[in-house]
PDB file of N, CA and C in Angstrom:
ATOM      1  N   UNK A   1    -105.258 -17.507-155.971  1.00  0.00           N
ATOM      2  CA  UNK A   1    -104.968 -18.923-155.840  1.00  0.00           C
ATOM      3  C   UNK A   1    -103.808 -19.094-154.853  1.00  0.00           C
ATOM      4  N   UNK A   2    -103.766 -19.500-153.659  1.00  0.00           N
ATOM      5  CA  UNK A   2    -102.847 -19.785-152.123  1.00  0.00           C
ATOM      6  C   UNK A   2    -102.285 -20.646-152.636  1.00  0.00           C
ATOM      7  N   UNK A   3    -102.200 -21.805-153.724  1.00  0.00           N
ATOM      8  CA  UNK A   3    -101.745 -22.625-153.580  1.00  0.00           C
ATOM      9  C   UNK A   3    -100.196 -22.049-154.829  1.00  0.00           C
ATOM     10  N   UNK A   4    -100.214 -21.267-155.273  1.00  0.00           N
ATOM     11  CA  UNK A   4     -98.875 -20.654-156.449  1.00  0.00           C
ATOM     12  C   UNK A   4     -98.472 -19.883-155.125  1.00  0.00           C
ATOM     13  N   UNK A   5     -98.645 -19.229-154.278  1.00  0.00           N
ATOM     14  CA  UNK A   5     -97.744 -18.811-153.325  1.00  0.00           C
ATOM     15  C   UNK A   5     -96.917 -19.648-152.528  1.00  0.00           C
ATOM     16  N   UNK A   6     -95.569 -19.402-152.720  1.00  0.00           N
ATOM     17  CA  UNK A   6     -94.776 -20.476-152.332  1.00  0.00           C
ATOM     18  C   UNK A   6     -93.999 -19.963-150.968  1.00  0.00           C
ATOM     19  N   UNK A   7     -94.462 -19.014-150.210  1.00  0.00           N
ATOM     20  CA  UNK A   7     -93.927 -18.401-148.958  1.00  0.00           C
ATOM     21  C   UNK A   7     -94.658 -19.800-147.966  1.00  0.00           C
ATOM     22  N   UNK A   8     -95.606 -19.976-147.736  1.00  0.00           N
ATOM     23  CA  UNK A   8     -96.001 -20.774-146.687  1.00  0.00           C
ATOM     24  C   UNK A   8     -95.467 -22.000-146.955  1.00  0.00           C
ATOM     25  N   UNK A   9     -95.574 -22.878-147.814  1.00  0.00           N
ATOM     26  CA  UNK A   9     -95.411 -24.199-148.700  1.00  0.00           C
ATOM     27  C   UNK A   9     -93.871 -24.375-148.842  1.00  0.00           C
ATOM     28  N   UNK A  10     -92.960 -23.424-148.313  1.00  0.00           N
ATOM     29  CA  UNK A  10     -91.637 -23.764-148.263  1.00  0.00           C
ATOM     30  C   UNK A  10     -91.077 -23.844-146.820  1.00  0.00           C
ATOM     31  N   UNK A  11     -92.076 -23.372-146.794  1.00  0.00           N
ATOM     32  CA  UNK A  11     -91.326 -23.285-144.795  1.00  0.00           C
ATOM     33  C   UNK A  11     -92.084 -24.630-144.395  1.00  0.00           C
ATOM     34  N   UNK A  12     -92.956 -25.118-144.559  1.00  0.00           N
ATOM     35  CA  UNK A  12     -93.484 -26.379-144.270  1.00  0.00           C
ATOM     36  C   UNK A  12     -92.414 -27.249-145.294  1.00  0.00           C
ATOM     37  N   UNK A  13     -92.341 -27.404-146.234  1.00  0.00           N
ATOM     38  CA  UNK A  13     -91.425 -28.180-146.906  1.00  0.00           C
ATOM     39  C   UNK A  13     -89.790 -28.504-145.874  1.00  0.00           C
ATOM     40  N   UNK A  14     -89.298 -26.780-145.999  1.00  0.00           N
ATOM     41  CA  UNK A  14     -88.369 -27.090-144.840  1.00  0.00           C
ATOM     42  C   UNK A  14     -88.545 -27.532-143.655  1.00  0.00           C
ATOM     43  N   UNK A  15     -89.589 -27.275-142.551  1.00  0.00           N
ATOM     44  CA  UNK A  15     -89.450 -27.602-141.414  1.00  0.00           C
ATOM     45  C   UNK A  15     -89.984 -29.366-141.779  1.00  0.00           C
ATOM     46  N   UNK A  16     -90.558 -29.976-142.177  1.00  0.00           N
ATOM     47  CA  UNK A  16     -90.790 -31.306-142.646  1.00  0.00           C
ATOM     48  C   UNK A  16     -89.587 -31.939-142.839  1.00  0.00           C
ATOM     49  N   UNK A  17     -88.584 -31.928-144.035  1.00  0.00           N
ATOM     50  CA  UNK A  17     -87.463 -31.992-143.838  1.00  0.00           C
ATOM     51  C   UNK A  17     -86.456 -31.843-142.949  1.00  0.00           C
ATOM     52  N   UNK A  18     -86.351 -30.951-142.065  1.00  0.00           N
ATOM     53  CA  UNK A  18     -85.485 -30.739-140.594  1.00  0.00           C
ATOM     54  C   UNK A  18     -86.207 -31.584-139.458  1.00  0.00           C
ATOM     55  N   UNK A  19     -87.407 -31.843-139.210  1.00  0.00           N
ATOM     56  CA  UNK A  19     -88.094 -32.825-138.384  1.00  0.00           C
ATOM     57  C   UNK A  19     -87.480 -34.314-138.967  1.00  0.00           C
ATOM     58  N   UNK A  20     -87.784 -34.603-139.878  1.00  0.00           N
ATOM     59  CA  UNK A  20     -87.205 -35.776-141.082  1.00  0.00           C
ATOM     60  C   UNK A  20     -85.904 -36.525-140.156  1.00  0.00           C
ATOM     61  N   UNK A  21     -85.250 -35.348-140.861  1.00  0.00           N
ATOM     62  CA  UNK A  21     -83.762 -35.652-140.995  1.00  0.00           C
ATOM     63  C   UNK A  21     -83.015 -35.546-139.422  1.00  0.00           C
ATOM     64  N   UNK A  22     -83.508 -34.883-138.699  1.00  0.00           N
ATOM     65  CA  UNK A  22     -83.091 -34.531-136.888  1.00  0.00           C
ATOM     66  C   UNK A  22     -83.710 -35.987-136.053  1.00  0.00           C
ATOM     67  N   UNK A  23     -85.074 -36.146-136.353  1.00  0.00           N
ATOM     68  CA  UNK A  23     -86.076 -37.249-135.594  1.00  0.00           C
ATOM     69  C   UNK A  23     -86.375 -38.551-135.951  1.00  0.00           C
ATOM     70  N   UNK A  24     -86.435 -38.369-137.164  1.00  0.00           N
ATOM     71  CA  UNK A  24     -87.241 -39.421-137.917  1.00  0.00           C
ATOM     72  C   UNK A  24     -85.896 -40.713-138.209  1.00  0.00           C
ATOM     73  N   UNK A  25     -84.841 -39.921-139.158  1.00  0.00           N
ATOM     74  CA  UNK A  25     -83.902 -40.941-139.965  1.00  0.00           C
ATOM     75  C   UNK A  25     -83.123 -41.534-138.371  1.00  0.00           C
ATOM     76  N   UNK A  26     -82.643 -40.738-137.878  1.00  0.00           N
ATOM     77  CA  UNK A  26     -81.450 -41.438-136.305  1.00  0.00           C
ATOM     78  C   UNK A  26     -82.506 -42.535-135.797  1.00  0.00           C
ATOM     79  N   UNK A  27     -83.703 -42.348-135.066  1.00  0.00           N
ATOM     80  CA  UNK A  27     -84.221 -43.453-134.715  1.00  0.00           C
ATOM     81  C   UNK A  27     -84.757 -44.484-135.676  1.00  0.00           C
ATOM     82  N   UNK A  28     -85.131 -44.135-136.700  1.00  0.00           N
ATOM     83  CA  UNK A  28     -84.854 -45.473-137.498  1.00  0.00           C
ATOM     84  C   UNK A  28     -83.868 -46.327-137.795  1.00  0.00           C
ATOM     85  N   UNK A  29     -82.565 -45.522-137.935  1.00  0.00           N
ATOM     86  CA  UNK A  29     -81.521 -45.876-137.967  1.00  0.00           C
ATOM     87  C   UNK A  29     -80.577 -46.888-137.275  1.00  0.00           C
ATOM     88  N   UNK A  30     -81.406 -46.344-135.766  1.00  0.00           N
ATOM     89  CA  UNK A  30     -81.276 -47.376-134.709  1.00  0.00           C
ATOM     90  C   UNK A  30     -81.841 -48.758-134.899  1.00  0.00           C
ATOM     91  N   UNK A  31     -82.861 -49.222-135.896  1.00  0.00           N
ATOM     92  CA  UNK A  31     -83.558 -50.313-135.860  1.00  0.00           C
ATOM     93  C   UNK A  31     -82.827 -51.171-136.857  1.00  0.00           C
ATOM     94  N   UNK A  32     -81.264 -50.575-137.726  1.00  0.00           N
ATOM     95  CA  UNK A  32     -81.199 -51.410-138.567  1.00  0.00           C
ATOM     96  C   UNK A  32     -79.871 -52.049-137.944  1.00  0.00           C
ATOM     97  N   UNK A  33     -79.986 -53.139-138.162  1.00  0.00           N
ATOM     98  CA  UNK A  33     -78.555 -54.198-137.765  1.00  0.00           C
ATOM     99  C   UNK A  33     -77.515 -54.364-138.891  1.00  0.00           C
ATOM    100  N   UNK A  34     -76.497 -54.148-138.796  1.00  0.00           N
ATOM    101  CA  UNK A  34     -75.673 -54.375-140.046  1.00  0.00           C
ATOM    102  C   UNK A  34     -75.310 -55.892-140.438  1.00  0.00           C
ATOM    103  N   UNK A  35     -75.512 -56.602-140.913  1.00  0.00           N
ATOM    104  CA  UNK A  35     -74.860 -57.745-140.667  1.00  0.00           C
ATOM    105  C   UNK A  35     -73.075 -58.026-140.396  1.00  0.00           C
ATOM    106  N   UNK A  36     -73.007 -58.984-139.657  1.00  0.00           N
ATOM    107  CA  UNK A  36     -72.278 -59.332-138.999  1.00  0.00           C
ATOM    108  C   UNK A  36     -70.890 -60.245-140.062  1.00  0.00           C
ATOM    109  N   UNK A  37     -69.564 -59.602-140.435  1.00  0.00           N
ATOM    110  CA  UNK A  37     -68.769 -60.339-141.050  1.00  0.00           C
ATOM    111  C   UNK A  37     -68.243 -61.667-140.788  1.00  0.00           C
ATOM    112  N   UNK A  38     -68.525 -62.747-141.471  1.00  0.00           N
ATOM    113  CA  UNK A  38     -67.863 -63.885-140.905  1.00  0.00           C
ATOM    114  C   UNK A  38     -66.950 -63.990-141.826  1.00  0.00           C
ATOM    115  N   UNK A  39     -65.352 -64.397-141.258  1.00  0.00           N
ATOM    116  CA  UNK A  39     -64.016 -65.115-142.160  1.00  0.00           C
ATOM    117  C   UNK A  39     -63.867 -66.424-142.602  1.00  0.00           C
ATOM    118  N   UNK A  40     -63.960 -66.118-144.007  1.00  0.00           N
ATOM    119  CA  UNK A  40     -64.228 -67.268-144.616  1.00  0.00           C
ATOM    120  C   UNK A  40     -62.872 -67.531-144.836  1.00  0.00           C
ATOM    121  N   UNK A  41     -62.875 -69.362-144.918  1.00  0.00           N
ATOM    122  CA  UNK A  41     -61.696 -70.070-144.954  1.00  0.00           C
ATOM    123  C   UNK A  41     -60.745 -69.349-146.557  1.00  0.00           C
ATOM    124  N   UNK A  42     -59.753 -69.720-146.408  1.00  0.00           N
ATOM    125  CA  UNK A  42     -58.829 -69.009-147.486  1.00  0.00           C
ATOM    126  C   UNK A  42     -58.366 -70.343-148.131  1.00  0.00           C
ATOM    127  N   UNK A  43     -58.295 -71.399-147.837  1.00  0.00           N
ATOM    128  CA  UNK A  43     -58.506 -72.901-148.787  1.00  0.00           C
ATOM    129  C   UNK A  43     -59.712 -72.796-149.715  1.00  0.00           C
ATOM    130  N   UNK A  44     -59.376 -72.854-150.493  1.00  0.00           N
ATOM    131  CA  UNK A  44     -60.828 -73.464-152.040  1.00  0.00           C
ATOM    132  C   UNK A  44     -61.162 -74.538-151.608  1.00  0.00           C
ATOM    133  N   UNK A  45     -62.269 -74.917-151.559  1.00  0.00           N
ATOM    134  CA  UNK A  45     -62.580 -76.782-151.059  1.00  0.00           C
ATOM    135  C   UNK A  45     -61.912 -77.366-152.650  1.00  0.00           C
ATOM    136  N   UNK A  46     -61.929 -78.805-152.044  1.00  0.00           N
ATOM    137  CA  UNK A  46     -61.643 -80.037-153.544  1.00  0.00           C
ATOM    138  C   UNK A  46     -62.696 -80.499-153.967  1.00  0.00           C
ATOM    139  N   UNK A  47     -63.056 -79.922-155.372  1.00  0.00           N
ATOM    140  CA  UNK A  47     -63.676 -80.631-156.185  1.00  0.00           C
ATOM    141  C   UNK A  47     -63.513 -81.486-157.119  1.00  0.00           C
ATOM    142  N   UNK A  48     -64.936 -82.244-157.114  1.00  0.00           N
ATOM    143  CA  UNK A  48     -64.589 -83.315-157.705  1.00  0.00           C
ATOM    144  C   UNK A  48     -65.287 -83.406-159.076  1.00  0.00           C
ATOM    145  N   UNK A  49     -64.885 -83.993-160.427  1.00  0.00           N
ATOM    146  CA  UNK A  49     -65.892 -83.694-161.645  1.00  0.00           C
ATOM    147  C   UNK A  49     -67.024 -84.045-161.881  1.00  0.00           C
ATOM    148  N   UNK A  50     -68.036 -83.965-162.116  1.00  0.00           N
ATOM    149  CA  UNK A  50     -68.762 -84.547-162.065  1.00  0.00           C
ATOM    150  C   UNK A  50     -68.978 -85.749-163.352  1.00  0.00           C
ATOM    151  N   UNK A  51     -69.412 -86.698-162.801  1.00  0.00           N
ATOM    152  CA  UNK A  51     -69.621 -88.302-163.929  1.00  0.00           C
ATOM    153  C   UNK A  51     -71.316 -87.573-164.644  1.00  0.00           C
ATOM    154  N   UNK A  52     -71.474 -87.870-166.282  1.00  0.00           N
ATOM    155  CA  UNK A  52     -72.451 -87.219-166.675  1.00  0.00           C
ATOM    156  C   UNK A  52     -72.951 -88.514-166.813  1.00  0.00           C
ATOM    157  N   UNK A  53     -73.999 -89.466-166.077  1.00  0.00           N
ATOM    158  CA  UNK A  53     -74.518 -90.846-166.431  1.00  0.00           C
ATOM    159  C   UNK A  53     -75.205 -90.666-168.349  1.00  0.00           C
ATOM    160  N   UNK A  54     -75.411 -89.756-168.452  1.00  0.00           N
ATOM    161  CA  UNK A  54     -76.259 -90.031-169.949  1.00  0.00           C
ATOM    162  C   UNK A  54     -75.281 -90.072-171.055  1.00  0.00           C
ATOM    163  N   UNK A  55     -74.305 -89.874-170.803  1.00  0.00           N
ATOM    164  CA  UNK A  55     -72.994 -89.684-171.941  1.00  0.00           C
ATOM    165  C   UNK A  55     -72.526 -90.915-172.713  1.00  0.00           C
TER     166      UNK A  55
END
């Protein structure tokens, strides 16, 4: 049974993984945009309470 021999099936495992991780993840990597921080004001706005009409 070829398939309980684990000499071939690891070196494909590894080289899959080293293709992966060298080729695959960096140019994807390139496709993601981080979003962009905007500074938010450091004032709390004024609120106001709200009137409950059914009360």
């Amino acid at each position: 049974m070829p398939q309980l021999n684990p000499n071939p099936w690891f070196m494909i495992l590894i080289y899959t993984w080293t293709i992966f991780l060298l080729v695959v993840m960096p140019t994807t990597l390139l496709f993601i945009i981080p979003n962009e921080t905007t500074s938010q004001n450091a004032s709390t706005p004024k609120t106001e309470p709200w009137t409950w009409p059914w009360h």
